[in-house]
N, C-alpha and C. Protein backbone atom coordinates (compact mmCIF):
# COMPACT_ATOMS: atom_id res chain seq x y z
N UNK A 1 0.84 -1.18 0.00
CA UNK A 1 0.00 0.00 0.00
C UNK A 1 0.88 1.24 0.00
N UNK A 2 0.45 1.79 -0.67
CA UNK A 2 1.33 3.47 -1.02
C UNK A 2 1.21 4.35 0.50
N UNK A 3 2.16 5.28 0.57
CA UNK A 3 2.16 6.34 1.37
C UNK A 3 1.04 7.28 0.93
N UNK A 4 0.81 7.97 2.28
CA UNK A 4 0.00 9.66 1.88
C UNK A 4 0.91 10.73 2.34
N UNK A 5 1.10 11.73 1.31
CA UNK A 5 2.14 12.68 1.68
C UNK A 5 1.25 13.91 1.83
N UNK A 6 1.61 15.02 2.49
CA UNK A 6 0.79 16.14 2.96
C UNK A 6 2.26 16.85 2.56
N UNK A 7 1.66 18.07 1.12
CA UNK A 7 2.85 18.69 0.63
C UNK A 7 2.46 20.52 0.86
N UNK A 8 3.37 21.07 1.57
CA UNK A 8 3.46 22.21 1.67
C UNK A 8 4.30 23.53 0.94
N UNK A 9 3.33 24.31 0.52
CA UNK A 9 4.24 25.06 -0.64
C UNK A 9 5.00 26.51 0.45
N UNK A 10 5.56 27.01 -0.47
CA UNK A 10 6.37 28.09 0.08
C UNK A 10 6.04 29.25 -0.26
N UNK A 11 6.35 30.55 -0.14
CA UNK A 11 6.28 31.75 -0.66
C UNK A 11 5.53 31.97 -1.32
N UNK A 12 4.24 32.89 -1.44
CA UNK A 12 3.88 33.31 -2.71
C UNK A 12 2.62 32.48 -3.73
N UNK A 13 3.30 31.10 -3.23
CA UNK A 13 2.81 29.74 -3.78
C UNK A 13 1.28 29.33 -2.98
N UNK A 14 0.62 28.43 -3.96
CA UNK A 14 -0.78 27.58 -3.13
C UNK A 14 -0.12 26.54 -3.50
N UNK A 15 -1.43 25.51 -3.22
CA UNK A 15 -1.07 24.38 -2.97
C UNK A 15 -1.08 24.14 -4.14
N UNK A 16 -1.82 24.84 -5.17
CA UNK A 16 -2.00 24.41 -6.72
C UNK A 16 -0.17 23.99 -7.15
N UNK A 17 0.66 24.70 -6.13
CA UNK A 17 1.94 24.33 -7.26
C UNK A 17 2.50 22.81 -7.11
N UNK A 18 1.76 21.88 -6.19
CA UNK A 18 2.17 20.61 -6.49
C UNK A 18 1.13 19.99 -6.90
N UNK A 19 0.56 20.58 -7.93
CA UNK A 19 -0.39 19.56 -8.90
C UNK A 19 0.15 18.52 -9.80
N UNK A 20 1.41 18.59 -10.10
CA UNK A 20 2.15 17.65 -11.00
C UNK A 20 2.42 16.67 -10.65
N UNK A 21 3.51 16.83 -8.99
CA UNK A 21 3.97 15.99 -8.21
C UNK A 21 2.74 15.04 -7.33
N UNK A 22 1.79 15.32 -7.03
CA UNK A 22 0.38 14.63 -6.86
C UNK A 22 0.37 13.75 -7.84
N UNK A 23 0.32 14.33 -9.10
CA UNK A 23 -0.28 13.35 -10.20
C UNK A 23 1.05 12.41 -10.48
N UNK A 24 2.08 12.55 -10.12
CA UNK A 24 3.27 11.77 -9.91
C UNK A 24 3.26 10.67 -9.00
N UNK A 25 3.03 10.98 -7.58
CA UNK A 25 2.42 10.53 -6.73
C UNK A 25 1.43 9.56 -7.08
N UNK A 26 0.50 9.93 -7.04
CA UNK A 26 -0.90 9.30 -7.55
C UNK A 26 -0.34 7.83 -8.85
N UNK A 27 0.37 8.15 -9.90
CA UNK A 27 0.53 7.10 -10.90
C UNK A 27 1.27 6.20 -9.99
N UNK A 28 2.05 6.36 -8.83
CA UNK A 28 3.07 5.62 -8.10
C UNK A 28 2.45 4.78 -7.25
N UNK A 29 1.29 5.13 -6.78
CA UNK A 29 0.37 4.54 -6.34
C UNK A 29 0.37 4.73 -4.58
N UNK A 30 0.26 6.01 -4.80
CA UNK A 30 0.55 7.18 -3.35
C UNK A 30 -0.95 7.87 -3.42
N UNK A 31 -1.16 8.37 -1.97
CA UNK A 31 -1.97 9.43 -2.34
C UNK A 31 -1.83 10.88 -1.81
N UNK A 32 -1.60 11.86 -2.28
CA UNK A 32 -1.29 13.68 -1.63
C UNK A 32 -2.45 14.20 -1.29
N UNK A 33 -2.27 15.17 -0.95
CA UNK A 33 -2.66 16.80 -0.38
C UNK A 33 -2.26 17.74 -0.42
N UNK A 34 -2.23 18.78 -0.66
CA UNK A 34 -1.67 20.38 -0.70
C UNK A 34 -2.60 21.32 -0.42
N UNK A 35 -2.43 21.56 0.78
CA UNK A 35 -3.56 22.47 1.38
C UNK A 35 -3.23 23.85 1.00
N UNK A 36 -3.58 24.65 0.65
CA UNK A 36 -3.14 26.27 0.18
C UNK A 36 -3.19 27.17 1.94
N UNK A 37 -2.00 27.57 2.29
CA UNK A 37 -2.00 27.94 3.63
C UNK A 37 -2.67 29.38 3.65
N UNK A 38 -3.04 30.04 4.71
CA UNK A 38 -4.06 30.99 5.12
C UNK A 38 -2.90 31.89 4.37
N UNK A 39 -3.85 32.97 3.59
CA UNK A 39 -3.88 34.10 3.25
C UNK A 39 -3.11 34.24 1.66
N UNK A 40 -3.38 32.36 1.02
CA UNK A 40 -2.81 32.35 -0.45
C UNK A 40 -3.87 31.87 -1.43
N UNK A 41 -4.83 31.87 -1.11
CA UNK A 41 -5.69 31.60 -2.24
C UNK A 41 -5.64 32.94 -2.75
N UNK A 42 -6.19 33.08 -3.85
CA UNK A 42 -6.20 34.08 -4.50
C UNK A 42 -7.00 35.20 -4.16
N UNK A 43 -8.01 35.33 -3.69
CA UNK A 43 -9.31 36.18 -2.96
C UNK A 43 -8.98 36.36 -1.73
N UNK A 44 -7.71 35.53 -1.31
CA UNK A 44 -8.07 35.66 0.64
C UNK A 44 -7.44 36.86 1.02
N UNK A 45 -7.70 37.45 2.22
CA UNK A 45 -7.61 38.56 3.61
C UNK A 45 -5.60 38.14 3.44
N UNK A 46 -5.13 38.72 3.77
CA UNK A 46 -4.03 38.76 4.45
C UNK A 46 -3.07 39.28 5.20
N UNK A 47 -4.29 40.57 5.33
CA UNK A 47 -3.95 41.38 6.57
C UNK A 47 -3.90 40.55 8.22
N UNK A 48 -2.60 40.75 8.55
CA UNK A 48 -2.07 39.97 9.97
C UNK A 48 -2.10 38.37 9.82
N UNK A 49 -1.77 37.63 8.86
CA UNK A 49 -1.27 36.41 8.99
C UNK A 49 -0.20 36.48 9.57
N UNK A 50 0.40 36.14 10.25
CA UNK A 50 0.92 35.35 11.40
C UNK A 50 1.82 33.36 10.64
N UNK A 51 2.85 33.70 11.45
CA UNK A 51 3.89 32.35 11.39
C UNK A 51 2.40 31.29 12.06
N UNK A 52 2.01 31.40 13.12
CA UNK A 52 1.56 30.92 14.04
C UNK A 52 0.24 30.10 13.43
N UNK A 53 -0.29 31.22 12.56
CA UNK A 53 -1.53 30.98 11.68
C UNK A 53 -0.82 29.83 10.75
N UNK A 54 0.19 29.81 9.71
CA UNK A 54 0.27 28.90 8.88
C UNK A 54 0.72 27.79 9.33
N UNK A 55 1.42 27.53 10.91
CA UNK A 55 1.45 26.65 11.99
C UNK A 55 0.16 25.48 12.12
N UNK A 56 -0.48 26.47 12.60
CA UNK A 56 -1.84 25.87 13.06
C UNK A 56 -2.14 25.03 12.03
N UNK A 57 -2.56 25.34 10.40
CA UNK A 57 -3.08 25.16 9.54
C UNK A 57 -2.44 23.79 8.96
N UNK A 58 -1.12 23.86 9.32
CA UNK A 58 -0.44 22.43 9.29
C UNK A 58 -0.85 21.33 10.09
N UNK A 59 -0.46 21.95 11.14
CA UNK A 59 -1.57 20.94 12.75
C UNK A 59 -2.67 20.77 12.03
N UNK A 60 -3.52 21.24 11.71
CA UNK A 60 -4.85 20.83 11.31
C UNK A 60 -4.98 19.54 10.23
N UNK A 61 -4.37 20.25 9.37
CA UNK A 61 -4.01 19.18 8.18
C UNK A 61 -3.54 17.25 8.89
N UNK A 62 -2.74 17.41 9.70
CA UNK A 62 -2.17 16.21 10.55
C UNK A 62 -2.96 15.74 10.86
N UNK A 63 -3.99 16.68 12.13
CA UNK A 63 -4.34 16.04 13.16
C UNK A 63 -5.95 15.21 12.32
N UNK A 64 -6.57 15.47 11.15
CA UNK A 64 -7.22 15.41 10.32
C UNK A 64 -6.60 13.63 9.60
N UNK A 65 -5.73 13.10 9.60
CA UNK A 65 -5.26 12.16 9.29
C UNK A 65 -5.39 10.95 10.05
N UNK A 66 -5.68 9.93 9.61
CA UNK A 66 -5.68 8.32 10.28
C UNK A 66 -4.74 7.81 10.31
N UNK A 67 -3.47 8.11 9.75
CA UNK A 67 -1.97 7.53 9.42
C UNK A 67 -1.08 8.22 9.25
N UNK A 68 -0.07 8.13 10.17
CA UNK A 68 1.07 9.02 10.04
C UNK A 68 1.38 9.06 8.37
N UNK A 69 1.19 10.26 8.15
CA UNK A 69 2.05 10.99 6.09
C UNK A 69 3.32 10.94 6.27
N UNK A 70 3.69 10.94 4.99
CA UNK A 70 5.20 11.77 4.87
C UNK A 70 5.29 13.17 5.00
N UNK A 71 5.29 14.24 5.41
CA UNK A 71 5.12 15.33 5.26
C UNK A 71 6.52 16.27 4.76
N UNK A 72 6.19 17.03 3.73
CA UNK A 72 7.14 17.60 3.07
C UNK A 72 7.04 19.30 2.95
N UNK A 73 7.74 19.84 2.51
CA UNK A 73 8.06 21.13 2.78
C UNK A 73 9.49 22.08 1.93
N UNK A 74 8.60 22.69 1.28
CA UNK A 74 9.18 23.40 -0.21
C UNK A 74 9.44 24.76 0.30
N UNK A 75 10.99 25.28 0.09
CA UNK A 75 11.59 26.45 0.22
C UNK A 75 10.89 26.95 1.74
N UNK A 76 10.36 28.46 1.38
CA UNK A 76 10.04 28.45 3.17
C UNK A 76 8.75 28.10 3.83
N UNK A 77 8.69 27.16 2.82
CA UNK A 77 7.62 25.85 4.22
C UNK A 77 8.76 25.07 5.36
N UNK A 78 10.00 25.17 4.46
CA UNK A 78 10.99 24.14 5.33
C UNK A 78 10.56 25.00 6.81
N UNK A 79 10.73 25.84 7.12
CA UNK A 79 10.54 26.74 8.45
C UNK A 79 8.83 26.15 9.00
N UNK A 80 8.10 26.10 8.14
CA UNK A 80 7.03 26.25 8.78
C UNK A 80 6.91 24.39 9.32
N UNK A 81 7.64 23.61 8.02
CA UNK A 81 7.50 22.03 9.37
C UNK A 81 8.51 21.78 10.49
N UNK A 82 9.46 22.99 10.40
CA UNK A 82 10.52 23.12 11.66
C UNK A 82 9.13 23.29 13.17
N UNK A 83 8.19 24.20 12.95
CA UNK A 83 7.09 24.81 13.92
C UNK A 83 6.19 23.62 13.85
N UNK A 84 5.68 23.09 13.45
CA UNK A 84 4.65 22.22 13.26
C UNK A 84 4.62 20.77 13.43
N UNK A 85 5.78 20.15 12.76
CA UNK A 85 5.84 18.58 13.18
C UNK A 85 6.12 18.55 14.82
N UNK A 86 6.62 19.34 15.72
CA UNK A 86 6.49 19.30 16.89
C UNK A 86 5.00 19.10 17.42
N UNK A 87 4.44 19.55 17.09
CA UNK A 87 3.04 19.78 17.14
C UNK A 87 1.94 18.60 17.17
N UNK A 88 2.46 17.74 16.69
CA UNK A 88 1.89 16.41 15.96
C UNK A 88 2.72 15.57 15.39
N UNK A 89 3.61 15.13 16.13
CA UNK A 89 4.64 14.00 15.82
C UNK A 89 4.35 12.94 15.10
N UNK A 90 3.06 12.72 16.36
CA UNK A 90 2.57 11.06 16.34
C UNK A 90 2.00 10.97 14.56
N UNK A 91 1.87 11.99 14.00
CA UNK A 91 1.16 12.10 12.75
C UNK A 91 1.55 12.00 11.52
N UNK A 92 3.20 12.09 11.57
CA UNK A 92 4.63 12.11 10.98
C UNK A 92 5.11 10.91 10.54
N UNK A 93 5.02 10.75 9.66
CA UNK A 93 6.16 8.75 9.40
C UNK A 93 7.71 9.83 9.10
N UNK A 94 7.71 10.60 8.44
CA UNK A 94 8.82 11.24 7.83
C UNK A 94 8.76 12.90 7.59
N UNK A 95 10.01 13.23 7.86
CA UNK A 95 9.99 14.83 6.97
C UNK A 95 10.74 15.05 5.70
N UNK A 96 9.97 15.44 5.22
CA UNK A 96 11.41 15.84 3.89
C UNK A 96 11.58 17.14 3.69
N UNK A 97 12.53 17.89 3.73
CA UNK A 97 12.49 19.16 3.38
C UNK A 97 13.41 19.61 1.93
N UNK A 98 12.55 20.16 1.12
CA UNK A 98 12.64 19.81 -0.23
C UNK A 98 12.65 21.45 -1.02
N UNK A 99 14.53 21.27 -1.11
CA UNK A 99 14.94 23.02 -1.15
C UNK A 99 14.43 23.88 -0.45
N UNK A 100 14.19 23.29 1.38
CA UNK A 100 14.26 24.23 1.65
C UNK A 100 15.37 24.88 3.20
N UNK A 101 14.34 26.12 3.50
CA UNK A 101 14.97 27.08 4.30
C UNK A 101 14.59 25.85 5.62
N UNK A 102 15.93 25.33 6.52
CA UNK A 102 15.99 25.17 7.72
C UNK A 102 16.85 26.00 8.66
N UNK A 103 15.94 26.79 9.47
CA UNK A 103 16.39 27.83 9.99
C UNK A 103 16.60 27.07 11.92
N UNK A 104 18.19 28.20 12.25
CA UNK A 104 18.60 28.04 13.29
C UNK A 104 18.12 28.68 14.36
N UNK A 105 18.29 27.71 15.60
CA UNK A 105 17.04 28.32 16.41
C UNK A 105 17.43 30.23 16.50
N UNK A 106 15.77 30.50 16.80
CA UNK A 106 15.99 31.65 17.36
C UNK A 106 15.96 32.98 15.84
N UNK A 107 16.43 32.21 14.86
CA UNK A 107 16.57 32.85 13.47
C UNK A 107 15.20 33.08 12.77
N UNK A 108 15.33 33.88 11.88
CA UNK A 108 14.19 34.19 10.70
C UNK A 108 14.88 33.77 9.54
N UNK A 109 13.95 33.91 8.81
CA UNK A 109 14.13 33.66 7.21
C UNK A 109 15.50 34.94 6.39
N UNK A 110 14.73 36.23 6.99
CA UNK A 110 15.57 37.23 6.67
C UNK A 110 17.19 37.22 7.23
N UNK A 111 17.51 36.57 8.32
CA UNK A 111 18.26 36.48 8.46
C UNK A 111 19.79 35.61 7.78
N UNK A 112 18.63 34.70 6.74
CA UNK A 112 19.84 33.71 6.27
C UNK A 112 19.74 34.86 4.38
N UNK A 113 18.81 35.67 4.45
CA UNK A 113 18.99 35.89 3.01
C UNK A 113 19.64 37.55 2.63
N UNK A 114 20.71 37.70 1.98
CA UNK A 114 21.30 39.08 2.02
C UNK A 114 20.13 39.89 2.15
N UNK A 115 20.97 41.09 3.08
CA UNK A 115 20.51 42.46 3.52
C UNK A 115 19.36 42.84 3.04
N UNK A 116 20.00 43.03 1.81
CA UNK A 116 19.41 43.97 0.58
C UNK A 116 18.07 43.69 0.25
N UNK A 117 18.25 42.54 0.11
CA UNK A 117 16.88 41.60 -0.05
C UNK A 117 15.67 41.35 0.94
N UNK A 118 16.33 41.21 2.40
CA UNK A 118 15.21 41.43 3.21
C UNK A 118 15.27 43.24 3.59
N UNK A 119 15.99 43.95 3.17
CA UNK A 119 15.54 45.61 3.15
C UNK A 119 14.37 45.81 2.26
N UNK A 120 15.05 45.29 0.86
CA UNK A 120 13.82 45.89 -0.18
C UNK A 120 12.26 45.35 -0.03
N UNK A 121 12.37 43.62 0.77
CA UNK A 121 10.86 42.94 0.62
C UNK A 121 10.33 43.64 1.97
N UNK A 122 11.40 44.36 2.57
CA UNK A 122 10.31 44.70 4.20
C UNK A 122 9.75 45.99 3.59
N UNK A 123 10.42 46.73 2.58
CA UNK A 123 9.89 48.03 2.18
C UNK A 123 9.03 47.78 1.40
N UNK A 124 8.73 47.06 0.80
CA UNK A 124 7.26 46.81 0.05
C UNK A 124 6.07 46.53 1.00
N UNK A 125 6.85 45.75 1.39
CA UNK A 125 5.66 45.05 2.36
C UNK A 125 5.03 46.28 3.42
N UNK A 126 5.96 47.37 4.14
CA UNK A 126 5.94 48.22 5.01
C UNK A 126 4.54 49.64 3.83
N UNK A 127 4.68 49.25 2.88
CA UNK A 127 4.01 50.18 1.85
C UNK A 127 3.21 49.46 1.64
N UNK A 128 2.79 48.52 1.80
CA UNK A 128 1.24 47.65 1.14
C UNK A 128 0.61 48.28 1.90
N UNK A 129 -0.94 48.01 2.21
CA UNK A 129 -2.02 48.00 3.36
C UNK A 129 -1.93 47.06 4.09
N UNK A 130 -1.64 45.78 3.10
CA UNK A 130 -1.79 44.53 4.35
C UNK A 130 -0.66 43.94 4.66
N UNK A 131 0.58 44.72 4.47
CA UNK A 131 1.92 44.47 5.12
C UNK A 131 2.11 42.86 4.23
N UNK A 132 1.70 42.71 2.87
CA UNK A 132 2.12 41.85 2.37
C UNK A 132 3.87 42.49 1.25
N UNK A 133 4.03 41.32 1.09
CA UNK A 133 5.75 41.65 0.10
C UNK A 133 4.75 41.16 -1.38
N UNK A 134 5.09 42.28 -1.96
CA UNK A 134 4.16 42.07 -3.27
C UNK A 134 4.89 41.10 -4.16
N UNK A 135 4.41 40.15 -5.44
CA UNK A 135 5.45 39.81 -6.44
C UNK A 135 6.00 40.33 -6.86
N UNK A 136 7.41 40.09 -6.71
CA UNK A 136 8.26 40.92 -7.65
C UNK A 136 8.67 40.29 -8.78
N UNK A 137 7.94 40.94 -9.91
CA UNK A 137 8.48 39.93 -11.50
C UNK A 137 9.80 39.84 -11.39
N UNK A 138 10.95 40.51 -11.47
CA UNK A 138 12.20 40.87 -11.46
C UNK A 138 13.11 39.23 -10.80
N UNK A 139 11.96 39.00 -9.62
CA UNK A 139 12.77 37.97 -9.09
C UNK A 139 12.10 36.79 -9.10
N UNK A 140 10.99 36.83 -9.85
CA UNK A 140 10.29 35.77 -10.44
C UNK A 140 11.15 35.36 -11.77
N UNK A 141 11.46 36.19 -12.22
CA UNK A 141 11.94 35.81 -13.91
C UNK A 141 13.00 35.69 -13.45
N UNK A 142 14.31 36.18 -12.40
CA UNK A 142 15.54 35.84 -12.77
C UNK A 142 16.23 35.16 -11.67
N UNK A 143 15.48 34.56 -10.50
CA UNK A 143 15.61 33.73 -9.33
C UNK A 143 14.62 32.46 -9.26
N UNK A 144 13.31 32.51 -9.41
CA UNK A 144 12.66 31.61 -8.72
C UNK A 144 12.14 30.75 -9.82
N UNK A 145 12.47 31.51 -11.48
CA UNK A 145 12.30 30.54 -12.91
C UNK A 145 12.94 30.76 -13.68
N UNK A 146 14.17 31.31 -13.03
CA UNK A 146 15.50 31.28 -14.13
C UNK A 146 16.13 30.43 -15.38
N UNK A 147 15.75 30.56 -16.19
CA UNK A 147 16.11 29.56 -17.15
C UNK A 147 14.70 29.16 -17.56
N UNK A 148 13.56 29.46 -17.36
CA UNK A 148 12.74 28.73 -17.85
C UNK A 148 12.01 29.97 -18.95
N UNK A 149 11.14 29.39 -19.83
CA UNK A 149 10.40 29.60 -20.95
C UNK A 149 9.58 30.80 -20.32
N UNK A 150 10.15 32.13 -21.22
CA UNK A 150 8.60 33.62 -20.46
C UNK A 150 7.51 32.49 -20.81
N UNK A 151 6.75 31.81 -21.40
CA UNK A 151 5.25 31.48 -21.42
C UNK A 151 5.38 30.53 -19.75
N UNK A 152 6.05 29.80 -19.16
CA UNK A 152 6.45 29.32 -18.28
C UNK A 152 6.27 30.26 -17.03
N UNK A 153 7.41 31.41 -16.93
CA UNK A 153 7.53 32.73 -15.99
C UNK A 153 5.54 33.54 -16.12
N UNK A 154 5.38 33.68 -17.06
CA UNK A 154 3.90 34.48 -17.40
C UNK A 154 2.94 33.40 -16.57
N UNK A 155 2.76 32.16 -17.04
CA UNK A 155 1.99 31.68 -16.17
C UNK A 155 2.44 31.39 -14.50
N UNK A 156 3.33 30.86 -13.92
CA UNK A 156 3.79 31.58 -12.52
C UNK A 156 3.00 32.75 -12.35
N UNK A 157 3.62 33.38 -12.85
CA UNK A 157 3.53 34.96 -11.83
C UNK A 157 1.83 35.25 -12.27
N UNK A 158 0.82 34.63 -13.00
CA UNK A 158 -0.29 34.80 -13.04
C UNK A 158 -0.71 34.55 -11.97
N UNK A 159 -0.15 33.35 -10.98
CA UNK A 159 -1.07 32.43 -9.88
C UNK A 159 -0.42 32.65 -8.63
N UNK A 160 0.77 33.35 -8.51
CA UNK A 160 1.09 34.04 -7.14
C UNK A 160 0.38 35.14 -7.15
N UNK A 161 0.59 34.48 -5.49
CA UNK A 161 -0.17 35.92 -4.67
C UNK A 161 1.05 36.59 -3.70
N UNK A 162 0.52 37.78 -3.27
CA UNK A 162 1.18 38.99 -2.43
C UNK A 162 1.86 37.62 -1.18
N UNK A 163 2.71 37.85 -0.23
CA UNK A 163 3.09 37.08 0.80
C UNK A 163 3.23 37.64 2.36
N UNK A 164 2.49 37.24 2.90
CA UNK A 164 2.22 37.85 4.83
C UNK A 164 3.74 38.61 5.10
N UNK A 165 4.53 39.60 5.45
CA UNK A 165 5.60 39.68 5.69
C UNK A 165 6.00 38.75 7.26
N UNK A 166 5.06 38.31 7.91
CA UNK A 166 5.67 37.52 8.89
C UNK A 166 6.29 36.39 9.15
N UNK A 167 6.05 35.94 7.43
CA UNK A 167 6.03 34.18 7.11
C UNK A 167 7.94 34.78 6.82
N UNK A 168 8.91 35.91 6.61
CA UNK A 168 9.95 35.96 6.43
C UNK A 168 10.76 36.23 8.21
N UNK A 169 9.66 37.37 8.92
CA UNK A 169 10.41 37.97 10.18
C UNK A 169 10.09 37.52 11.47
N UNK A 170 9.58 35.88 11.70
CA UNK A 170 9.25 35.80 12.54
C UNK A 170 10.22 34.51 13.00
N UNK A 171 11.13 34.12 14.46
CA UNK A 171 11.83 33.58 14.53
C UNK A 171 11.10 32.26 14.69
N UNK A 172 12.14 30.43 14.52
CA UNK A 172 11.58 30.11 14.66
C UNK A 172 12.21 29.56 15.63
N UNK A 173 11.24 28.22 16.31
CA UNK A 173 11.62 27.40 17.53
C UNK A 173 12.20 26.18 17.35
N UNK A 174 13.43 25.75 16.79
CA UNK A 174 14.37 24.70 15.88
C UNK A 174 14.79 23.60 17.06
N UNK A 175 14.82 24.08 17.62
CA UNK A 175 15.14 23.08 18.87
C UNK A 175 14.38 22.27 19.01
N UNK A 176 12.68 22.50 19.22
CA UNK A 176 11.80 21.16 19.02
C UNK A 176 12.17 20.29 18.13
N UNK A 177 12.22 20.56 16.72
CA UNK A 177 12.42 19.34 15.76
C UNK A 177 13.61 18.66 15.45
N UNK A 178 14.67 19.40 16.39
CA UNK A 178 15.55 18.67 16.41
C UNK A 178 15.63 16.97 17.63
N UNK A 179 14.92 17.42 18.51
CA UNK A 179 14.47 16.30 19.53
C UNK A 179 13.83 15.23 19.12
N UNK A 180 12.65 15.36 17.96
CA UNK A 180 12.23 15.15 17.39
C UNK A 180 12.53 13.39 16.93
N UNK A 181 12.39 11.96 17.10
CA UNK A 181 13.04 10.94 16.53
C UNK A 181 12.38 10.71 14.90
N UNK A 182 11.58 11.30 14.71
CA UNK A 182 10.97 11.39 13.43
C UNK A 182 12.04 11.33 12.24
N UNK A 183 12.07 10.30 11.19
CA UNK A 183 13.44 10.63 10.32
C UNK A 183 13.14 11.75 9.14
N UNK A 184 14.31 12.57 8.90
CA UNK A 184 13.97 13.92 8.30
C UNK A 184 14.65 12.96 6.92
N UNK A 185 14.84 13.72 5.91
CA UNK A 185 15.22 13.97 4.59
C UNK A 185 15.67 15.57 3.94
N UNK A 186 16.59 15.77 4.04
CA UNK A 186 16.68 17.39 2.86
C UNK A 186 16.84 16.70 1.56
N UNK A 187 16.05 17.22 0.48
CA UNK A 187 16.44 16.84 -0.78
C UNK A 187 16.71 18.38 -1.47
N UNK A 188 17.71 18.21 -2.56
CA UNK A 188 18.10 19.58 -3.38
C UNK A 188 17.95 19.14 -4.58
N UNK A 189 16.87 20.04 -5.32
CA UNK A 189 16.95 19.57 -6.47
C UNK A 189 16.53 20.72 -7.17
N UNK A 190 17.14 19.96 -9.01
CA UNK A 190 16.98 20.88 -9.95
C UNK A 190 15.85 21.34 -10.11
């Protein structure tokens, strides 16, 4: 019998961006989930999301399960199953963290990424209304789909949304999941 994996996207992202890897999944004879975390559907509020909020929303997802998943975690979701598999161990067969950000206790996101970069996304974000970091095409086209096809980059940046600035400045608590006997995985890939 196949695994069930509970896949978490990162930045910007819903859950729509592992529609492929599902259907990957799925032919393998697995079954997924990708829950779109609070304040990324496309219509949603995202005034005051909160680390804590996309926390919870993980817990939920778990505690909602009959069988410990694999649970996985893309760029800076890696942070958010650092907060969360504590939360619900028993719910865990595995972690994988899959390109992403594992942050040291006590750290933020901004802290592992040059200056400049968390200057310019706090100044957007500090200029929104809802203290979100808006898309920036600039680093859509030449960081996050570099090399890939503009019809490729055009559709991306159609289906991101704005991003909570807290999901970058809020520290996390790394020490739980390190206690943790749950077996992790980092994978890096192209």
């Amino acid at each position: 019998m196949g695994k069930h994996f509970v896949l978490i996207h990162g930045a910007w992202h819903g859950g729509w961006c592992w529609d492929g890897v599902i259907q990957t999944l799925t032919q393998a004879g697995h079954t997924a989930e990708a829950p779109t975390l609070p304040g990324h559907a496309a219509d949603a509020a995202r005034a005051g999301i909160t680390l804590e909020d996309y926390t919870q929303a993980i817990v939920d997802v778990l505690q909602r399960q009959n069988a410990p998943v694999v649970l996985v975690g893309h760029s800076s979701a890696g942070f958010l199953l650092q907060n969360a598999a504590p939360r619900a161990p028993e719910k865990i067969e595995r972690l994988i963290f899959h390109n992403a950000f594992i942050l040291p206790p006590g750290k933020t996101q901004f802290d592992l990424v040059p200056p400049e970069a968390a200057q310019g996304m706090t100044a957007a974000a500090n200029a929104s209304p809802d203290r979100c970091v808006p898309v920036i095409e600039d680093f859509v086209r030449h960081m996050l789909m570099a090399g890939e096809t503009k019809e490729k980059q055009n559709a991306l940046l159609a289906r991101l949304t704005p991003q909570p600035l807290a999901l970058f400045t809020t520290p996390v608590d790394a020490a739980a999941l390190a206690a943790l006997k749950i077996p992790k995985t980092v994978l890096f890939a192209r």
